[in-house]
N, C-alpha and C. Protein backbone atom coordinates (compact mmCIF):
# COMPACT_ATOMS: atom_id res chain seq x y z
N UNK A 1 33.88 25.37 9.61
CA UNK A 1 34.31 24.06 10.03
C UNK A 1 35.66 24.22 10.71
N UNK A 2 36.18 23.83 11.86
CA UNK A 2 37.00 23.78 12.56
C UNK A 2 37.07 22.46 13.77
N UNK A 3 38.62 22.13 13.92
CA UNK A 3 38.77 20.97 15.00
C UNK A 3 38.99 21.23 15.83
N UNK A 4 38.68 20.72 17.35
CA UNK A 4 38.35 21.41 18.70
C UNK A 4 39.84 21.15 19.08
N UNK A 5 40.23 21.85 19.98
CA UNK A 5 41.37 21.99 20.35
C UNK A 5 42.07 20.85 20.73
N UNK A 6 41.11 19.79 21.61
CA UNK A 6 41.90 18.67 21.20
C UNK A 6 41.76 17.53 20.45
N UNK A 7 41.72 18.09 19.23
CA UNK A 7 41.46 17.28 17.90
C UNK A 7 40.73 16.15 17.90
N UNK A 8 39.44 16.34 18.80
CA UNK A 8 39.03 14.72 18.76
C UNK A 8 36.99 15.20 18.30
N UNK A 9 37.00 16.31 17.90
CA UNK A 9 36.02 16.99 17.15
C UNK A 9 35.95 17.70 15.92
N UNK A 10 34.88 17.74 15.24
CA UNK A 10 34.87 18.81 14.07
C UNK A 10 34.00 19.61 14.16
N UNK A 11 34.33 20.51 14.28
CA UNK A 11 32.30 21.49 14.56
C UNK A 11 32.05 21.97 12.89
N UNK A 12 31.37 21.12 12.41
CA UNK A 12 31.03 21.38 10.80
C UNK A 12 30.18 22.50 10.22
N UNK A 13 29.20 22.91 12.33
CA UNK A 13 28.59 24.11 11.53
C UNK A 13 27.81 24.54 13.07
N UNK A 14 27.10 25.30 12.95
CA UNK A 14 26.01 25.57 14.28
C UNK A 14 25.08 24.10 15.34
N UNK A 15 24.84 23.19 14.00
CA UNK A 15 24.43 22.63 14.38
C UNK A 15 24.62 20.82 14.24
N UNK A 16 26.01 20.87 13.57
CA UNK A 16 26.78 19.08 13.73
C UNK A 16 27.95 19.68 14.04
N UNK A 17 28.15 18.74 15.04
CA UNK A 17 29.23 18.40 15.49
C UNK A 17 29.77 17.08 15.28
N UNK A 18 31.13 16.48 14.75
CA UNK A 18 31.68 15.17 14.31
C UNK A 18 32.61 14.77 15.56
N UNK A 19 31.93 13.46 16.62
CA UNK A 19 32.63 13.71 17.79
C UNK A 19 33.47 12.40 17.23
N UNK A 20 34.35 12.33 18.37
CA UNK A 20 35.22 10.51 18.19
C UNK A 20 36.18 10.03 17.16
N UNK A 21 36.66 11.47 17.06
CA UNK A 21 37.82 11.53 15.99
C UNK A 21 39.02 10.92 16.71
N UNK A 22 39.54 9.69 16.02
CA UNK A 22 40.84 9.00 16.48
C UNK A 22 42.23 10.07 16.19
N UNK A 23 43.38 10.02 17.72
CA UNK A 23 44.19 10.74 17.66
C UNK A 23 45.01 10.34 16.24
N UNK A 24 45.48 8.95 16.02
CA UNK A 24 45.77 8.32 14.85
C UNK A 24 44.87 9.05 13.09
N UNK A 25 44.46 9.54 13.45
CA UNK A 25 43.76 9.72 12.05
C UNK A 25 44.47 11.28 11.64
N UNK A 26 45.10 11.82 13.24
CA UNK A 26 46.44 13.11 11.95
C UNK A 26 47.77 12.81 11.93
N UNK A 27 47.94 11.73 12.47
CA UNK A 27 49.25 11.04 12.35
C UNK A 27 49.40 10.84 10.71
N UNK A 28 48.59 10.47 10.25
CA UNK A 28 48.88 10.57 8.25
C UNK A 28 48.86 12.24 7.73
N UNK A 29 50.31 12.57 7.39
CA UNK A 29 50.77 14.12 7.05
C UNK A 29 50.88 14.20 5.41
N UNK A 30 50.13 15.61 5.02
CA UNK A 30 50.38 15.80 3.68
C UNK A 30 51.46 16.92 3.85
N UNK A 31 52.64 16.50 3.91
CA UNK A 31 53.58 18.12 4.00
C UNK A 31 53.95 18.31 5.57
N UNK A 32 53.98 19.61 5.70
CA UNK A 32 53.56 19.87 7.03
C UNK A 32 52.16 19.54 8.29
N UNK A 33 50.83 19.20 7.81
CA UNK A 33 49.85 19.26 7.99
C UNK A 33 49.17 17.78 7.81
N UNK A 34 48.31 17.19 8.65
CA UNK A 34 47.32 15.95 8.65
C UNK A 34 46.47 16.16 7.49
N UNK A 35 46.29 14.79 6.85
CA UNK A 35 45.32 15.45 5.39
C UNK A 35 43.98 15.52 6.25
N UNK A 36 43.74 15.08 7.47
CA UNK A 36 42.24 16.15 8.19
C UNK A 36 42.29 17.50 8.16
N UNK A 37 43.49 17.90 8.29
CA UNK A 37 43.53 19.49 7.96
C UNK A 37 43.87 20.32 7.46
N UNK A 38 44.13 19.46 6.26
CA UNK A 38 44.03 20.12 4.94
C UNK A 38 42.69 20.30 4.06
N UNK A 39 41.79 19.20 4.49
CA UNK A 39 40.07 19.44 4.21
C UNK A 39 39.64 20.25 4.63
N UNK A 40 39.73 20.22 5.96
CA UNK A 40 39.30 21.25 6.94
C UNK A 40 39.53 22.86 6.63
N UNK A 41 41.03 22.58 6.25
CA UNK A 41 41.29 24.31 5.67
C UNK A 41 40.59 24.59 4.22
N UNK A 42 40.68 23.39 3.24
CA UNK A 42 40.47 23.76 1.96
C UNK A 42 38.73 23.68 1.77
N UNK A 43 38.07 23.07 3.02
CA UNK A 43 36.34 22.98 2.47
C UNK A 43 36.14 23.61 3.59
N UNK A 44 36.06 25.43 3.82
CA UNK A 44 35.63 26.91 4.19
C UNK A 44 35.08 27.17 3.05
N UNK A 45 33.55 27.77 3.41
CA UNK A 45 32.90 28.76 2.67
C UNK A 45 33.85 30.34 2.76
N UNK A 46 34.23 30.85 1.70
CA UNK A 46 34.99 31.68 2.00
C UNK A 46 34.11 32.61 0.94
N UNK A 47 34.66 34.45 0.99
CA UNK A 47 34.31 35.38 0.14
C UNK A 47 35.37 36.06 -0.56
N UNK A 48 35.85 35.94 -1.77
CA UNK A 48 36.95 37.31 -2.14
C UNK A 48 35.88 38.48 -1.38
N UNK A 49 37.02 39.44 -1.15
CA UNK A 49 37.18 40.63 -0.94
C UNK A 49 36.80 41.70 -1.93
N UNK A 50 37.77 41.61 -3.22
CA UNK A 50 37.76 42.21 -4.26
C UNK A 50 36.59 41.74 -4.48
N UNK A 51 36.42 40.34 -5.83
CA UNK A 51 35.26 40.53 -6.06
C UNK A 51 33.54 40.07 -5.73
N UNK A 52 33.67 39.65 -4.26
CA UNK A 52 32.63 39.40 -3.82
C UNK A 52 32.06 38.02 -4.21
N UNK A 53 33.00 37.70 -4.65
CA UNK A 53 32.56 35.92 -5.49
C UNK A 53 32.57 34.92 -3.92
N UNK A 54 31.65 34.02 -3.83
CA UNK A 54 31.46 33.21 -2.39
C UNK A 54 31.45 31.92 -3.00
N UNK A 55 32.86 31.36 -2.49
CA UNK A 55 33.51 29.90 -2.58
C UNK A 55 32.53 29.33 -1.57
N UNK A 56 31.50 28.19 -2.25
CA UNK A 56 31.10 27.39 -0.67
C UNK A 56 30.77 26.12 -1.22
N UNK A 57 31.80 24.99 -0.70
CA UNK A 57 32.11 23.56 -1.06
C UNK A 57 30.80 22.92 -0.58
N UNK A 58 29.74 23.37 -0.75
CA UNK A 58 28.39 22.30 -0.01
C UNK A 58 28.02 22.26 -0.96
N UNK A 59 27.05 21.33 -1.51
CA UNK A 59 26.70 20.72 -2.39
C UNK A 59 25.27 20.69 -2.15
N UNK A 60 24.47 21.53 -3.20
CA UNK A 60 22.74 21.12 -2.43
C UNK A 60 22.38 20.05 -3.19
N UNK A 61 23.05 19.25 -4.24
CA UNK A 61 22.45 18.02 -4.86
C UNK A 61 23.13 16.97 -3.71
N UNK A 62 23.94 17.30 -2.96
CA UNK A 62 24.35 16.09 -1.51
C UNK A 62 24.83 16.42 -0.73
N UNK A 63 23.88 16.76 0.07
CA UNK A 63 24.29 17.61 1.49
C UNK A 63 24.97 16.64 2.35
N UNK A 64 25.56 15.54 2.37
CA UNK A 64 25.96 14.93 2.77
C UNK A 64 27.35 14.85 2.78
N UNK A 65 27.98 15.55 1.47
CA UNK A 65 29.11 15.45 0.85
C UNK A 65 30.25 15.16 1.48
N UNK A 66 30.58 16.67 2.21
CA UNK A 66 31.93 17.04 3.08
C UNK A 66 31.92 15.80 3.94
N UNK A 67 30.64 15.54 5.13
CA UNK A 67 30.64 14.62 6.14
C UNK A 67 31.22 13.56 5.67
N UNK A 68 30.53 12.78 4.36
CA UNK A 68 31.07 11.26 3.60
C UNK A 68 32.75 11.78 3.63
N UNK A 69 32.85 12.88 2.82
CA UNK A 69 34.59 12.88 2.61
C UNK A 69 35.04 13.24 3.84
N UNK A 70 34.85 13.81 4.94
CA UNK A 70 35.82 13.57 6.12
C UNK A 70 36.12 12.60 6.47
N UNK A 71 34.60 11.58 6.76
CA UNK A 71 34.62 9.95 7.20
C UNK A 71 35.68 9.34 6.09
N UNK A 72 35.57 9.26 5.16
CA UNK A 72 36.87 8.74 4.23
C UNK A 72 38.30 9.37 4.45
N UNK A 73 38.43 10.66 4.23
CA UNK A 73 39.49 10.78 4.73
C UNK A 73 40.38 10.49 6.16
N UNK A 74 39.28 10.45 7.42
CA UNK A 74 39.88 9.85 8.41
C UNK A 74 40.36 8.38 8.51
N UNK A 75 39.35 7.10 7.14
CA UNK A 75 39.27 5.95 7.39
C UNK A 75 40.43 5.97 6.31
N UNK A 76 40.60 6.45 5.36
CA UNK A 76 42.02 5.84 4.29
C UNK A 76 43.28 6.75 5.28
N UNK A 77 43.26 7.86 6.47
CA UNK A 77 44.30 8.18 7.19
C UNK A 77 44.47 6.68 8.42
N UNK A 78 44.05 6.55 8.88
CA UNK A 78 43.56 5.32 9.63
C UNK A 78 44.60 3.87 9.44
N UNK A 79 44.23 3.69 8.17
CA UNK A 79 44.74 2.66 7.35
C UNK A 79 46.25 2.75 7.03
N UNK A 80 46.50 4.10 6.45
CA UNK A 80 47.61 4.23 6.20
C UNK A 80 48.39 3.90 6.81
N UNK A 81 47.76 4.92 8.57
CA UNK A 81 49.01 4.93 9.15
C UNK A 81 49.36 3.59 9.79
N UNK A 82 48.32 2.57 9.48
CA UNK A 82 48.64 0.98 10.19
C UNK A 82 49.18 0.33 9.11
N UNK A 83 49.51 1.08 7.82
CA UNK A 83 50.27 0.20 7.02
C UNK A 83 52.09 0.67 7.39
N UNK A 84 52.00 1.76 7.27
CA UNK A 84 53.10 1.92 7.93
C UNK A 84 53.96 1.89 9.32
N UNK A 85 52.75 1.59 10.36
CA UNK A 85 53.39 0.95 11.20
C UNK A 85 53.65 -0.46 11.35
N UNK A 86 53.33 -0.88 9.99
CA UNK A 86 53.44 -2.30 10.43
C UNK A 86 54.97 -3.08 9.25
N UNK A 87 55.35 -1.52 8.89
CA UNK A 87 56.43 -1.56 7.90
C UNK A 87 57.47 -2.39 8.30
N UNK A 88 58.33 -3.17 8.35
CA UNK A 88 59.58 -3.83 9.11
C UNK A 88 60.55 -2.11 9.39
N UNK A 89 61.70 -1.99 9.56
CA UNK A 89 62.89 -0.90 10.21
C UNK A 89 63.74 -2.17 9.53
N UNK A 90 64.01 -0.38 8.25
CA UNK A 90 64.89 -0.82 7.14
C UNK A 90 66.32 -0.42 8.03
N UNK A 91 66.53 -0.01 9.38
CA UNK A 91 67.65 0.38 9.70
C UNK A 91 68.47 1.73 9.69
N UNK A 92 68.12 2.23 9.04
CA UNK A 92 68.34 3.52 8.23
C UNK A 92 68.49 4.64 9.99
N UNK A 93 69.38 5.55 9.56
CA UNK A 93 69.30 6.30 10.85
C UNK A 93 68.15 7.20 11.11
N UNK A 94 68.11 7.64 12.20
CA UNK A 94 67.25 8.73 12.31
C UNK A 94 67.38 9.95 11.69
N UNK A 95 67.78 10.68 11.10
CA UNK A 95 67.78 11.82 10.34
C UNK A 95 67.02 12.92 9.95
């Protein structure tokens, strides 16, 4: 799973692609990073090395899973960030 370079895709696998991703939806940051891509990094099928153990966040009782939680995570990033733009300017400097 990876976002196309200009972040307005997800290629989830060979054969979905998640098009019509709002630029607004990585404007909401966990840290350094959009919580889109922090899913994105943390739901990889991955392999240790050492011991050959294979991490893979799909779910065969709901193959649906990841897709539902991206769509949520883009729609509660979404939200957020229109709650906070709609914050009043407490004044405070730029800093």
């Amino acid at each position: 799973m990876r976002l196309s370079k200009d972040k307005t895709q997800i290629k989830y696998n060979d054969f979905l692609t998640l098009t019509g991703i709002p630029s607004e939806a990585l404007e909401y940051r966990l840290g350094n990073r959009s919580a889109l891509d922090w899913i994105i990094d943390q739901y990889q099928v991955s392999t240790d090395k050492r011991s050959g153990i294979t991490n893979d966040p799909n779910r065969l009782d709901d193959e649906e899973y990841i897709v539902r939680l991206i769509k949520q995570v883009i729609t509660v990033s979404l939200e957020t960030v229109k709650i906070v733009k709609s914050l009043p300017d407490l004044g405070l400097p730029n800093d």
